[in-house]
C-alpha atoms as a PDB file:
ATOM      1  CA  UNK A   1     149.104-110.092  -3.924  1.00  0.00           C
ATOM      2  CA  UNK A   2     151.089-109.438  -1.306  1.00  0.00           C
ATOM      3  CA  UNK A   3     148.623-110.997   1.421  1.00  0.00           C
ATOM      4  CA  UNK A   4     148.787-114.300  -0.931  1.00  0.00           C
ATOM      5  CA  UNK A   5     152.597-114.242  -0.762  1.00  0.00           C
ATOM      6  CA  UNK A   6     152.592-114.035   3.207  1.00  0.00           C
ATOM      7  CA  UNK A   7     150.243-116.799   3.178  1.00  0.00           C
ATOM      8  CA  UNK A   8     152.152-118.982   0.030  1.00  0.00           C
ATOM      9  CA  UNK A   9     155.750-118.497   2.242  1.00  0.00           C
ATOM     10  CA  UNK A  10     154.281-120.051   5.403  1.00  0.00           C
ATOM     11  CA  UNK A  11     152.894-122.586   3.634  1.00  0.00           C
ATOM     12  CA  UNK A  12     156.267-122.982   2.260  1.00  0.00           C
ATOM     13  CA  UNK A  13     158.214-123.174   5.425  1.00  0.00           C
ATOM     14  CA  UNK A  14     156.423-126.142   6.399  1.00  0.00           C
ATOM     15  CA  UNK A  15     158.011-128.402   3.611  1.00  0.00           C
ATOM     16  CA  UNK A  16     161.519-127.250   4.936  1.00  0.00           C
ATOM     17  CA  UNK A  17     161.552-129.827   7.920  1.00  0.00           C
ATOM     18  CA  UNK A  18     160.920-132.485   4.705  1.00  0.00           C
ATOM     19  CA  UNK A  19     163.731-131.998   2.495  1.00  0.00           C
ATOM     20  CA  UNK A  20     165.471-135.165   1.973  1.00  0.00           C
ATOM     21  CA  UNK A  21     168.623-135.888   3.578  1.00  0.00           C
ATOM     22  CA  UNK A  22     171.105-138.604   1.995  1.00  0.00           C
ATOM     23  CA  UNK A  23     173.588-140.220   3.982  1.00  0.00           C
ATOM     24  CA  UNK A  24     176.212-141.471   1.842  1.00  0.00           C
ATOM     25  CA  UNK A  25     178.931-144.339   2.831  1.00  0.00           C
ATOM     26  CA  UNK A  26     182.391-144.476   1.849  1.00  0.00           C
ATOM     27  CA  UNK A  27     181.999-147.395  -0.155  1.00  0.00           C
ATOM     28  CA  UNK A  28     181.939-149.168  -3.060  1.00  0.00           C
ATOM     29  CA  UNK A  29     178.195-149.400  -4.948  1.00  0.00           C
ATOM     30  CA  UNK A  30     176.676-152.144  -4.767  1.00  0.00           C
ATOM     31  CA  UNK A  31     176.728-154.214  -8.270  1.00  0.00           C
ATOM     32  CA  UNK A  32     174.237-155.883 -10.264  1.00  0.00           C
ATOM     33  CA  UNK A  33     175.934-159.266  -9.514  1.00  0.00           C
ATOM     34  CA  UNK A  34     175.932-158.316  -5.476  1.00  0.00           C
ATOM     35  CA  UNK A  35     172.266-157.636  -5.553  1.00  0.00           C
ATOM     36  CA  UNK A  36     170.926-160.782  -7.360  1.00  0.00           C
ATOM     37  CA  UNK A  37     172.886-162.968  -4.582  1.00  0.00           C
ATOM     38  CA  UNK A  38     171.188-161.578  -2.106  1.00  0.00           C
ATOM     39  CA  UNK A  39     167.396-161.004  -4.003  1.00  0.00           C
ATOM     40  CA  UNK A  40     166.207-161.095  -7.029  1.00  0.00           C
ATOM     41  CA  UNK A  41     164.396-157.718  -7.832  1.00  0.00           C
ATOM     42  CA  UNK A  42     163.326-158.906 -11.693  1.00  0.00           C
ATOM     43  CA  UNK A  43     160.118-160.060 -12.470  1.00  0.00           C
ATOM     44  CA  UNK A  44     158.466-161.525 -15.686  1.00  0.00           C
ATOM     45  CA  UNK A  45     154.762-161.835 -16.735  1.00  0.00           C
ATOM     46  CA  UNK A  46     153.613-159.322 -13.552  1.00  0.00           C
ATOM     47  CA  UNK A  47     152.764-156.096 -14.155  1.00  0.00           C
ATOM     48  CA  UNK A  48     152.352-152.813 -11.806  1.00  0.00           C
ATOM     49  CA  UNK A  49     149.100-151.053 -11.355  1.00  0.00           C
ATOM     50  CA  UNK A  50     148.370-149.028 -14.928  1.00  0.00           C
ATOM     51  CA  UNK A  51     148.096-145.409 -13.883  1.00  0.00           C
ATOM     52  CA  UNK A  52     144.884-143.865 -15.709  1.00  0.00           C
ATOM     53  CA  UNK A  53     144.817-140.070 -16.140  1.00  0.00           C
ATOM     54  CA  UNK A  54     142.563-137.792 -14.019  1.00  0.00           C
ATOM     55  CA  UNK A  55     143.609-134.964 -16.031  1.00  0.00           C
ATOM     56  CA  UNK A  56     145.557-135.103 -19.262  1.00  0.00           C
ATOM     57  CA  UNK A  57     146.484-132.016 -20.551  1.00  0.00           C
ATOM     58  CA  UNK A  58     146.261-130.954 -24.526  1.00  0.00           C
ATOM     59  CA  UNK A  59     149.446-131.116 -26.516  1.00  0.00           C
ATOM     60  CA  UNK A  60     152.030-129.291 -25.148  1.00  0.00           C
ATOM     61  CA  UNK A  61     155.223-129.754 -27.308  1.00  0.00           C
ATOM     62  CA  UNK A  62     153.740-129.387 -30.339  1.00  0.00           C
ATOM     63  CA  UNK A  63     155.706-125.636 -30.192  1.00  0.00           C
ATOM     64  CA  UNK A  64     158.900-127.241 -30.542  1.00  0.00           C
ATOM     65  CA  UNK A  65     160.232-126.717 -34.242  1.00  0.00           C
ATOM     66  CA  UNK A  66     162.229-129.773 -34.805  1.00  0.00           C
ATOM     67  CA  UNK A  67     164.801-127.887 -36.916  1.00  0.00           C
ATOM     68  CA  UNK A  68     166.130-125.389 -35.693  1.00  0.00           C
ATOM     69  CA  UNK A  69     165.244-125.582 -32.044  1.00  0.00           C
ATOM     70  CA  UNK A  70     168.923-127.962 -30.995  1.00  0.00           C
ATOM     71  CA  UNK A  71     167.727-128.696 -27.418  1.00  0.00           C
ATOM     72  CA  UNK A  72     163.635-129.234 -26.546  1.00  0.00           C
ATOM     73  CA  UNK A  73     163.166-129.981 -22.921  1.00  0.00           C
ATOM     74  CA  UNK A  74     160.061-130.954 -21.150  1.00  0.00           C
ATOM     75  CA  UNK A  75     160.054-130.057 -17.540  1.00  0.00           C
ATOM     76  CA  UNK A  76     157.880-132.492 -15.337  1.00  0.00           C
ATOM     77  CA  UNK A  77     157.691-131.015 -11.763  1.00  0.00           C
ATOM     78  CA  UNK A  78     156.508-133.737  -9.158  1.00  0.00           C
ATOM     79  CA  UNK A  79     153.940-131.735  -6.939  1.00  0.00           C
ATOM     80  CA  UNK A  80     151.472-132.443  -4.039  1.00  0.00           C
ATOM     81  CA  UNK A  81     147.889-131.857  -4.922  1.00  0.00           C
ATOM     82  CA  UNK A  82     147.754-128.522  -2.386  1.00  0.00           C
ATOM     83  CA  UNK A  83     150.507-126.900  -3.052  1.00  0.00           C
ATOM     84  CA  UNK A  84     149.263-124.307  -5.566  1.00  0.00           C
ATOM     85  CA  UNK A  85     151.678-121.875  -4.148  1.00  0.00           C
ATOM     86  CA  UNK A  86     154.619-123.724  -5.281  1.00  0.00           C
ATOM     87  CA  UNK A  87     153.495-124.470  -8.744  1.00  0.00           C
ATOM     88  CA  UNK A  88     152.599-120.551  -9.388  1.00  0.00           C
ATOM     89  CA  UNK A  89     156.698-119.829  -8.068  1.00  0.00           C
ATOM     90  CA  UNK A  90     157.407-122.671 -10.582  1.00  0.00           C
ATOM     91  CA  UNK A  91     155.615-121.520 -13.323  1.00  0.00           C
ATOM     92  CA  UNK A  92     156.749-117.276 -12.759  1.00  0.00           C
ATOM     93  CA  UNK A  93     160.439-118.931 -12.301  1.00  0.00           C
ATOM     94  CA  UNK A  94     160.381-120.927 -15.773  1.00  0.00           C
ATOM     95  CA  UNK A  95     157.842-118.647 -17.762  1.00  0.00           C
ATOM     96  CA  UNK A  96     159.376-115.426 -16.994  1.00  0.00           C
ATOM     97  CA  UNK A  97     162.293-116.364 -19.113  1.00  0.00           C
ATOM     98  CA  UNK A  98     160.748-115.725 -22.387  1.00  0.00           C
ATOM     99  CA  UNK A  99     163.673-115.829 -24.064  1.00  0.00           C
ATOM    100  CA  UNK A 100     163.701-119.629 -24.133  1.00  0.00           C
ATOM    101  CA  UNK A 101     160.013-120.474 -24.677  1.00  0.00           C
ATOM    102  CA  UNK A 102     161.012-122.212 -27.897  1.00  0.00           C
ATOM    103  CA  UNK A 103     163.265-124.952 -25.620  1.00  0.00           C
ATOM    104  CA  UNK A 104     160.762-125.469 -22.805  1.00  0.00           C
ATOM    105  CA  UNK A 105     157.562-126.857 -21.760  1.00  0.00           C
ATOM    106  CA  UNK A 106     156.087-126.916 -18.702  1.00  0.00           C
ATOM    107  CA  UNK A 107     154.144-130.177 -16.674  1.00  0.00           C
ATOM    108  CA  UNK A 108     153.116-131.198 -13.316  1.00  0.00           C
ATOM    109  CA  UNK A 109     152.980-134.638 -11.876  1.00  0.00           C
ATOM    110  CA  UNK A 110     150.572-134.905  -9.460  1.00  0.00           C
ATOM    111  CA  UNK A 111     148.130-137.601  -7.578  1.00  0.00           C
ATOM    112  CA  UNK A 112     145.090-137.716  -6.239  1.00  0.00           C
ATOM    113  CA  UNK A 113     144.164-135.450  -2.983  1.00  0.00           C
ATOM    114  CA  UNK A 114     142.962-136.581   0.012  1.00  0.00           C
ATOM    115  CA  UNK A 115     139.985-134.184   0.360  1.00  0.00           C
ATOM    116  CA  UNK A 116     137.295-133.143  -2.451  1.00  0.00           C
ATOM    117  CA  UNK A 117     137.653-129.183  -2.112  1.00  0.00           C
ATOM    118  CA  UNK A 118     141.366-129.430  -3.190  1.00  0.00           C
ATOM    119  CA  UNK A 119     140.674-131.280  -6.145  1.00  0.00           C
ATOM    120  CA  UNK A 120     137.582-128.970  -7.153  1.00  0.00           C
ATOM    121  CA  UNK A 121     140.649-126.377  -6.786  1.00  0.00           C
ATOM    122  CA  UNK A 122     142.878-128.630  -8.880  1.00  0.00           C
ATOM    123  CA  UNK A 123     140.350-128.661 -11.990  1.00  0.00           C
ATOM    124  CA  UNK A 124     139.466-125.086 -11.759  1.00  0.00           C
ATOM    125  CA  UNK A 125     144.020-124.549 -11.974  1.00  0.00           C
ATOM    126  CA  UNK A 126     143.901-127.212 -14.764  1.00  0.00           C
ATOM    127  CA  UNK A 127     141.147-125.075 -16.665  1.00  0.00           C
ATOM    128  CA  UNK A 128     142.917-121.519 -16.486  1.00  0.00           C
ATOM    129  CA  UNK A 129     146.825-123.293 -17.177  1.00  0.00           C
ATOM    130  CA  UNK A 130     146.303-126.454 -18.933  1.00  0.00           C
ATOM    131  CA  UNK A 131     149.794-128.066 -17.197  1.00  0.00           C
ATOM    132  CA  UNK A 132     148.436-130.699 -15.002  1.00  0.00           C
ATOM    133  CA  UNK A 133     148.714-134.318 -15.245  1.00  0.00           C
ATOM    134  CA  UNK A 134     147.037-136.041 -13.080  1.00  0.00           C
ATOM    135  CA  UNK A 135     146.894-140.276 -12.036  1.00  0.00           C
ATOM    136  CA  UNK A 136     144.484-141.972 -10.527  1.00  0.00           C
ATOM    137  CA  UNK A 137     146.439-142.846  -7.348  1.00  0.00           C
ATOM    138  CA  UNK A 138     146.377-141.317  -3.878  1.00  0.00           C
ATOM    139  CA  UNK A 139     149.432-138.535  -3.386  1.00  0.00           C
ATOM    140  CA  UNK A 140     151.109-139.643  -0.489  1.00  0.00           C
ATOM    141  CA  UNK A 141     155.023-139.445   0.292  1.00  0.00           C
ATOM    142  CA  UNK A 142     155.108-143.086  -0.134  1.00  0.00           C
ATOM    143  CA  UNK A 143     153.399-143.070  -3.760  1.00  0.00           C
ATOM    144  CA  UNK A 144     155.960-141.141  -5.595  1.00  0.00           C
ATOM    145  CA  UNK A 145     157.110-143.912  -7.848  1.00  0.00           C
ATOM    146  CA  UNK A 146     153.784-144.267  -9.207  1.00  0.00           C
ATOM    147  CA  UNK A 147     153.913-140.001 -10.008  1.00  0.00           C
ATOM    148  CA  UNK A 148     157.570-140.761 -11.799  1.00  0.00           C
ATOM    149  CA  UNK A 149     156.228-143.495 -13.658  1.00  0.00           C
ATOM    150  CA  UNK A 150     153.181-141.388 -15.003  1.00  0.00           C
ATOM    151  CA  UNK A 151     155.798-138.726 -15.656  1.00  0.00           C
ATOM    152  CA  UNK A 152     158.066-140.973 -18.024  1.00  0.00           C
ATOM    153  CA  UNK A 153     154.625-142.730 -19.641  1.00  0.00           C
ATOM    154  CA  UNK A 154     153.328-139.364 -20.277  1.00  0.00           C
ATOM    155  CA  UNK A 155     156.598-137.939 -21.793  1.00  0.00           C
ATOM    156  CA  UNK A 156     157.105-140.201 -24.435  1.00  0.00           C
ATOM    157  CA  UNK A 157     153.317-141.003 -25.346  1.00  0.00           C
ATOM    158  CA  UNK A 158     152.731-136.867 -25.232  1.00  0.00           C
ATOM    159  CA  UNK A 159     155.526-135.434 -26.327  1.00  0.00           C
ATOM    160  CA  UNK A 160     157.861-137.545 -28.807  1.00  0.00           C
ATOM    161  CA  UNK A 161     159.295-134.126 -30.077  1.00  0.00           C
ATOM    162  CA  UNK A 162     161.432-133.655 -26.686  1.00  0.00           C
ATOM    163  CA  UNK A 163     165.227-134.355 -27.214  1.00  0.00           C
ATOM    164  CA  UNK A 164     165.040-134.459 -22.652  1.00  0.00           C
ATOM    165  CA  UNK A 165     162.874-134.478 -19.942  1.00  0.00           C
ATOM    166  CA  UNK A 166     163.533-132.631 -16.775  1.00  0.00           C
ATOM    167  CA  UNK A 167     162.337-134.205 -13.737  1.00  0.00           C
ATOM    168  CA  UNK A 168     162.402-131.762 -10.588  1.00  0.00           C
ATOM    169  CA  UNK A 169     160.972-132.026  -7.247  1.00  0.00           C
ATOM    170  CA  UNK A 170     159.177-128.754  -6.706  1.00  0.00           C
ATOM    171  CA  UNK A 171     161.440-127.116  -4.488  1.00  0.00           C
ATOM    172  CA  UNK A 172     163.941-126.896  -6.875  1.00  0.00           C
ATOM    173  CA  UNK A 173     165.123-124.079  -9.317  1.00  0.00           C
ATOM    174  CA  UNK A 174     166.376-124.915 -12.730  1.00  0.00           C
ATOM    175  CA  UNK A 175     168.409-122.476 -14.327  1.00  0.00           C
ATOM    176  CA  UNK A 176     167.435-122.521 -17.959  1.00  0.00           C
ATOM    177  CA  UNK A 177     170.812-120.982 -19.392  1.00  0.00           C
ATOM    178  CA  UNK A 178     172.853-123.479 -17.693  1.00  0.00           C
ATOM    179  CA  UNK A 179     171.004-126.674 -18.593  1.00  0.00           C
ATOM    180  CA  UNK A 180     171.020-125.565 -22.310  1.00  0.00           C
ATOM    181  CA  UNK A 181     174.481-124.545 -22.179  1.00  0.00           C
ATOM    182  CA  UNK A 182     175.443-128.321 -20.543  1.00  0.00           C
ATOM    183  CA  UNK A 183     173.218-130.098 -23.033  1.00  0.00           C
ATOM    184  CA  UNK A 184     174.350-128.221 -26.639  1.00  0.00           C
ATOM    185  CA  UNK A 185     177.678-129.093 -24.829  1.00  0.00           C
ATOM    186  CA  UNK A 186     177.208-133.153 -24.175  1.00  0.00           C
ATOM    187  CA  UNK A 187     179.229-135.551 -25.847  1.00  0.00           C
ATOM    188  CA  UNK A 188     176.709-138.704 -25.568  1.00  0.00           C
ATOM    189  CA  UNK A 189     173.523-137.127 -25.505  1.00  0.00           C
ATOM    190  CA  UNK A 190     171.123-139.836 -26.260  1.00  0.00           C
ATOM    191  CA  UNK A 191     172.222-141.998 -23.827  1.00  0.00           C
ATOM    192  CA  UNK A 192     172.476-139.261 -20.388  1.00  0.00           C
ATOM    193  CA  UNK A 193     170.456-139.752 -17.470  1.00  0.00           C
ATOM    194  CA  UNK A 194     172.377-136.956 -15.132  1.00  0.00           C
ATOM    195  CA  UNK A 195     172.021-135.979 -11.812  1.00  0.00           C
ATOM    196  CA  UNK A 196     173.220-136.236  -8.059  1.00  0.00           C
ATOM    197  CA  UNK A 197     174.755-139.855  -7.786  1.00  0.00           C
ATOM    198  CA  UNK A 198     173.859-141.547  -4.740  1.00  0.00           C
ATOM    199  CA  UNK A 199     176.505-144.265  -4.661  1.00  0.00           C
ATOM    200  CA  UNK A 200     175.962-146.068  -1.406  1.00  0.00           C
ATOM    201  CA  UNK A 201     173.427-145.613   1.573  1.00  0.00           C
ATOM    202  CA  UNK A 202     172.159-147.485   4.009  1.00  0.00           C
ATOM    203  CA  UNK A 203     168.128-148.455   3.744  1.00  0.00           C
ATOM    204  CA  UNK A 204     166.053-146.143   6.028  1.00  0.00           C
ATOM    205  CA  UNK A 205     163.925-148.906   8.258  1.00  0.00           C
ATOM    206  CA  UNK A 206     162.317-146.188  10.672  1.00  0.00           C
ATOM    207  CA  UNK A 207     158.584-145.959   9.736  1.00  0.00           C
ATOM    208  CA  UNK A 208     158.346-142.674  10.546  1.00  0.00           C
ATOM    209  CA  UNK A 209     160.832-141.357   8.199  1.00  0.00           C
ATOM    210  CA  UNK A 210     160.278-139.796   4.373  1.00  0.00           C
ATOM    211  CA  UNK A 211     162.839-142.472   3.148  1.00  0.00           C
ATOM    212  CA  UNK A 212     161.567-145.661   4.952  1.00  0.00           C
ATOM    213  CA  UNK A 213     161.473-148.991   2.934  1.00  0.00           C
ATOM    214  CA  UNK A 214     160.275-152.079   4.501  1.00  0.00           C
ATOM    215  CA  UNK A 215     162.376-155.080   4.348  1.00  0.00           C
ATOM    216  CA  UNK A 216     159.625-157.272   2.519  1.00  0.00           C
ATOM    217  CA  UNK A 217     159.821-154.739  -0.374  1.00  0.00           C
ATOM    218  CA  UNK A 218     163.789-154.024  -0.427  1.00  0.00           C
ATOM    219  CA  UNK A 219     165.516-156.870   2.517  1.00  0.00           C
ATOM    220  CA  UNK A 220     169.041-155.217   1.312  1.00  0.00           C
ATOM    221  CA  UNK A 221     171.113-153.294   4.204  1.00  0.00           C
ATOM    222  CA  UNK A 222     172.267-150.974   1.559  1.00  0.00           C
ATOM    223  CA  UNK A 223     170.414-149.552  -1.503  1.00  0.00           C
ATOM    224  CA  UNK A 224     172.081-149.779  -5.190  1.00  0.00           C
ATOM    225  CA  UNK A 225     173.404-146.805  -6.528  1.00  0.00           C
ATOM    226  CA  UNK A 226     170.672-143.973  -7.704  1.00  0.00           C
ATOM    227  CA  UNK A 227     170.400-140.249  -8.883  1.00  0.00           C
ATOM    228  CA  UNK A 228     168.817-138.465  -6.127  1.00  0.00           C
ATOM    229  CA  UNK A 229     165.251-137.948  -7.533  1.00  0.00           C
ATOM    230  CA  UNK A 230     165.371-133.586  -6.871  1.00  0.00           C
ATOM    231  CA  UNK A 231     166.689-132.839 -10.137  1.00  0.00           C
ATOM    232  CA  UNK A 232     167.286-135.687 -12.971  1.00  0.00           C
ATOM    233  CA  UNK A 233     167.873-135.186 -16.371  1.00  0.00           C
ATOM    234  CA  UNK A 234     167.539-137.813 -19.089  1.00  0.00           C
ATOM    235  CA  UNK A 235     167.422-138.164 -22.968  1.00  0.00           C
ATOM    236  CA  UNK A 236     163.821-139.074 -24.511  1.00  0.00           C
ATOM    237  CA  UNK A 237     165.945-142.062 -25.873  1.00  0.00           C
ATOM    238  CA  UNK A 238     166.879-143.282 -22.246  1.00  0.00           C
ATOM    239  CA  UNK A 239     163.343-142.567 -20.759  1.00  0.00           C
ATOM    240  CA  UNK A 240     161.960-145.165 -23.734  1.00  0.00           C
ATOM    241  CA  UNK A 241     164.280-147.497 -22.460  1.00  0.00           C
ATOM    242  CA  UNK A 242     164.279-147.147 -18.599  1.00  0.00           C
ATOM    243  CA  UNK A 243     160.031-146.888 -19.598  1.00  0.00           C
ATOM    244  CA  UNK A 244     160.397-150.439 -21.359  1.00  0.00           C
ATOM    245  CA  UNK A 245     161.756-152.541 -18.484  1.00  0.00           C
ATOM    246  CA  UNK A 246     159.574-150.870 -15.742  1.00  0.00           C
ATOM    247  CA  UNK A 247     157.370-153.644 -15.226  1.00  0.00           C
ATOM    248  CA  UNK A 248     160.532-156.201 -15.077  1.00  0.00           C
ATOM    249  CA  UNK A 249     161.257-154.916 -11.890  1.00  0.00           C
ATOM    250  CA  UNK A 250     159.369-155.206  -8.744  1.00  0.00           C
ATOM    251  CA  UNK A 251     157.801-152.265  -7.395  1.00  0.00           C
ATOM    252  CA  UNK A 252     159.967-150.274  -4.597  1.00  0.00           C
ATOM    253  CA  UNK A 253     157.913-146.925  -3.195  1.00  0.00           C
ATOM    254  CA  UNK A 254     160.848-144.739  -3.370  1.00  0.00           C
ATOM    255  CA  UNK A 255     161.085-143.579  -6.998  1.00  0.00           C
ATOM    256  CA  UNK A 256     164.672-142.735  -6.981  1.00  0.00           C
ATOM    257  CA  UNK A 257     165.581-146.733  -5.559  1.00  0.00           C
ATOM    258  CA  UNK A 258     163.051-147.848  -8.275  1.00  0.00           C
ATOM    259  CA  UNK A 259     164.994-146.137 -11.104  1.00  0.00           C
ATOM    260  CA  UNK A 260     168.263-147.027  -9.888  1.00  0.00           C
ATOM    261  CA  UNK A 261     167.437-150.567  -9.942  1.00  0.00           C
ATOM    262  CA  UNK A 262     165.889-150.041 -13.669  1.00  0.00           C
ATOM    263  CA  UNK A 263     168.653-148.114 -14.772  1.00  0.00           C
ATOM    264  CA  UNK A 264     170.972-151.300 -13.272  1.00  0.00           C
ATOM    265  CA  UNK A 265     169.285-153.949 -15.042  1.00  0.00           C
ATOM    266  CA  UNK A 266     168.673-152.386 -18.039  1.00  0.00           C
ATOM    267  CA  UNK A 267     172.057-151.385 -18.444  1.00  0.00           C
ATOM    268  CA  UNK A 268     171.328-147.922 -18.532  1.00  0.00           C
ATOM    269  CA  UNK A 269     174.866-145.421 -17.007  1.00  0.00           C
ATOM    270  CA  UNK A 270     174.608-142.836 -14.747  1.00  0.00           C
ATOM    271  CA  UNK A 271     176.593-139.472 -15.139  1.00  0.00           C
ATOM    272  CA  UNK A 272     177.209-138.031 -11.518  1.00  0.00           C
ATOM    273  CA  UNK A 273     177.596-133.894 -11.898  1.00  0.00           C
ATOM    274  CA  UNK A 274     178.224-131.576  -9.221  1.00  0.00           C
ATOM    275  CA  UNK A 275     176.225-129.246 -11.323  1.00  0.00           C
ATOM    276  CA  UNK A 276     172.849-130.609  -9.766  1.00  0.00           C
ATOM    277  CA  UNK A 277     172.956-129.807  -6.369  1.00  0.00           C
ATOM    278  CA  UNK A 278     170.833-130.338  -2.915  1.00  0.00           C
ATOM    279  CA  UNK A 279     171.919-127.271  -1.428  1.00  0.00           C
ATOM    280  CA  UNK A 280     170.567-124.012  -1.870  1.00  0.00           C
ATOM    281  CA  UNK A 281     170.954-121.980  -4.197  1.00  0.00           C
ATOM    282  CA  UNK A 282     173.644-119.295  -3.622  1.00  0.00           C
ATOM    283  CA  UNK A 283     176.290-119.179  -6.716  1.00  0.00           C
ATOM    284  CA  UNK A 284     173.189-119.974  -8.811  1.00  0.00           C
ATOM    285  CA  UNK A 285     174.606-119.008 -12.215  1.00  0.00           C
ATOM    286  CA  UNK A 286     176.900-121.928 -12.082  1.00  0.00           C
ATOM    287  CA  UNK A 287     174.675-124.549 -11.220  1.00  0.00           C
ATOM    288  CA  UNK A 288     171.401-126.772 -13.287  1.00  0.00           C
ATOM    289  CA  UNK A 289     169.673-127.022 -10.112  1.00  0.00           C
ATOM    290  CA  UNK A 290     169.205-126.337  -6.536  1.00  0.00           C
ATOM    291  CA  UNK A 291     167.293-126.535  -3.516  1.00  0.00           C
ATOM    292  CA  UNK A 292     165.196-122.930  -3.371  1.00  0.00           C
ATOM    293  CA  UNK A 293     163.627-123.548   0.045  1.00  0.00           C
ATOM    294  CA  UNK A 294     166.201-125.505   2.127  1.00  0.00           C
ATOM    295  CA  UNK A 295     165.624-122.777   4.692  1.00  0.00           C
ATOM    296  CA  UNK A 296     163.611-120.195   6.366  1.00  0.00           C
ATOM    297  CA  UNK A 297     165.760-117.102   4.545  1.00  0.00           C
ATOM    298  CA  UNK A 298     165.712-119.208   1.152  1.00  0.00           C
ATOM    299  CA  UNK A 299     161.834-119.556   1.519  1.00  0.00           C
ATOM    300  CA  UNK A 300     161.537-115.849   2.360  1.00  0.00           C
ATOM    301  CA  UNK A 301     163.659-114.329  -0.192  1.00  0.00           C
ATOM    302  CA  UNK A 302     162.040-116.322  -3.329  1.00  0.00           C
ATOM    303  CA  UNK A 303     158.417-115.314  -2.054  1.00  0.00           C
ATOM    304  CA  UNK A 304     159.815-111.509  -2.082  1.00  0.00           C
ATOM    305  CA  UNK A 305     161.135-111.931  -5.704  1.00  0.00           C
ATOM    306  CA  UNK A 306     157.745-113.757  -6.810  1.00  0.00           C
ATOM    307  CA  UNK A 307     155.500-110.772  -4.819  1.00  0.00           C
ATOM    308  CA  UNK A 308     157.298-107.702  -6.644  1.00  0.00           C
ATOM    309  CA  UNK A 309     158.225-108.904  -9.836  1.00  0.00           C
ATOM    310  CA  UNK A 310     155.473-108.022 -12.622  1.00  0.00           C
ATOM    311  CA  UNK A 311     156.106-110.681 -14.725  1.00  0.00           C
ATOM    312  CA  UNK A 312     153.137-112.209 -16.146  1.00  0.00           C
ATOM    313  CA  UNK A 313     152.282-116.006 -15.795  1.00  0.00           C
END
């Protein structure tokens, strides 16, 4: 075990130069009005590529009792095919609070690998835990709107009795008590999609970098206002509807662009809370979510809590 954590933390440290970095203007959003001037991101009669499942896990909500359980959350965890170090932290971090088993369930999002011994690996995981879904697309950085709009399709085809789904990156914590605390406590809760609002930034045009969009796909100097794509949290009843104007949209490779423009023209508001965080994770007990691994110390002490804890996964 603890010759598998070594190995799982230096794995780990090589995401850290990854994490994305958002660079915010002091400006106004962009509104739906501005964008259409300039291009005209709606389509009609077209449709984007229908993601089939690789692996499709068996029901997993069906747990939820639909009376007197007030909050039922699936979690969907966007992963990369070979990181089956993260997704054990993820699954120790979530399961070993067994006091709210009844609120939670568990899924990752993941693609296709590049190489056939990984996804041998993958299908002997998806045997022994049953929490994978996989589409038939290749997992590359530059394919994760295709892994959010599994996510979403899956959600509401799979598991109806959800009141939310929880979409996290899978470098980020969620603290259980806090997110059920926030949502027994929302005013509007059919209608939230909450997260980190990204009012204004500039579109990335270097090739090289994690956030690139070429201009043919998105000729904007500035994206549209967007929840970072980390940590998001929306109703079942806003997934439907942000799910049911996907293909109105054209396609844009950077999931959290591709939902802000959904979200725009489908009317659908975004609730900015501090709450959700990108930075690590110190004053954790007051947060939803945070970044676990932003650095070399955060990486090193969650691998030391996962090695001598005896919790059971």
């Amino acid at each position: 075990m603890a010759f598998l954590s070594v190995v799982c933390y230096f794995k780990t440290i090589s995401f850290i130069q990854s994490k994305t970095r958002y660079y915010q203007l002091d400006k106004p959003p962009l509104t739906k009005d501005e964008i259409l001037k300039q291009y005209d991101f709606t389509q009609s009669h077209t449709f984007h590529p229908v993601i089939h499942y690789i692996l499709h896990p068996k029901p997993l909500c069906e747990h939820f009792d639909l009376d007197s359980t007030p909050s039922r959350v699936l979690i969907c965890v966007k992963s990369l095919p070979g990181n089956f170090h993260l997704r054990e932290w993820v699954r120790w971090n979530i399961k070993s609070n067994r006091e709210f088993s009844g609120n939670f369930t568990l899924v990752f999002l993941i693609g296709q690998p590049l190489n056939s011994s990984t996804n041998e690996l993958i299908g002997e995981e998806s045997n022994f835990y049953g929490d994978l879904v996989q589409g038939n697309f290749t997992d590359t950085a530059f394919n994760t709107t295709y892994k959010t709009i599994m996510g979403f399709q899956w959600a509401i085809k799979n598991c109806h009795q959800a009141q939310y789904i929880v979409f996290l990156d899978e470098r980020f914590k969620i603290n259980l008590t806090s997110t059920l605390t926030f949502l027994r406590n929302e005013s509007t809760p059919k209608s939230l999609y909450m997260g980190h609002l990204v009012k204004r930034e500039k579109t990335n045009r270097v090739k090289e970098n994690i956030r690139y969009i070429p201009k043919e796909e998105y000729p904007l100097s500035y994206l549209p206002p967007f929840v970072s794509g980390n940590a998001f949290i929306v109703s079942i009843d806003v997934a439907k509807t942000l799910a049911y104007h996907f293909d109105s949209v054209k396609m844009i490779l950077l999931d959290e662009v591709f939902l802000g423009l959904v979200a725009m023209f489908s009317d659908v508001i975004f609730m900015h809370s501090d709450l959700v965080t990108l930075e690590n994770c110190g004053g954790f007990k007051g947060k939803l979510a945070c970044n676990m691994f932003l650095s070399v110390d955060d990486a090193l002490h969650a691998w030391m809590e996962f090695t001598n804890s005896n919790v059971r996964i």
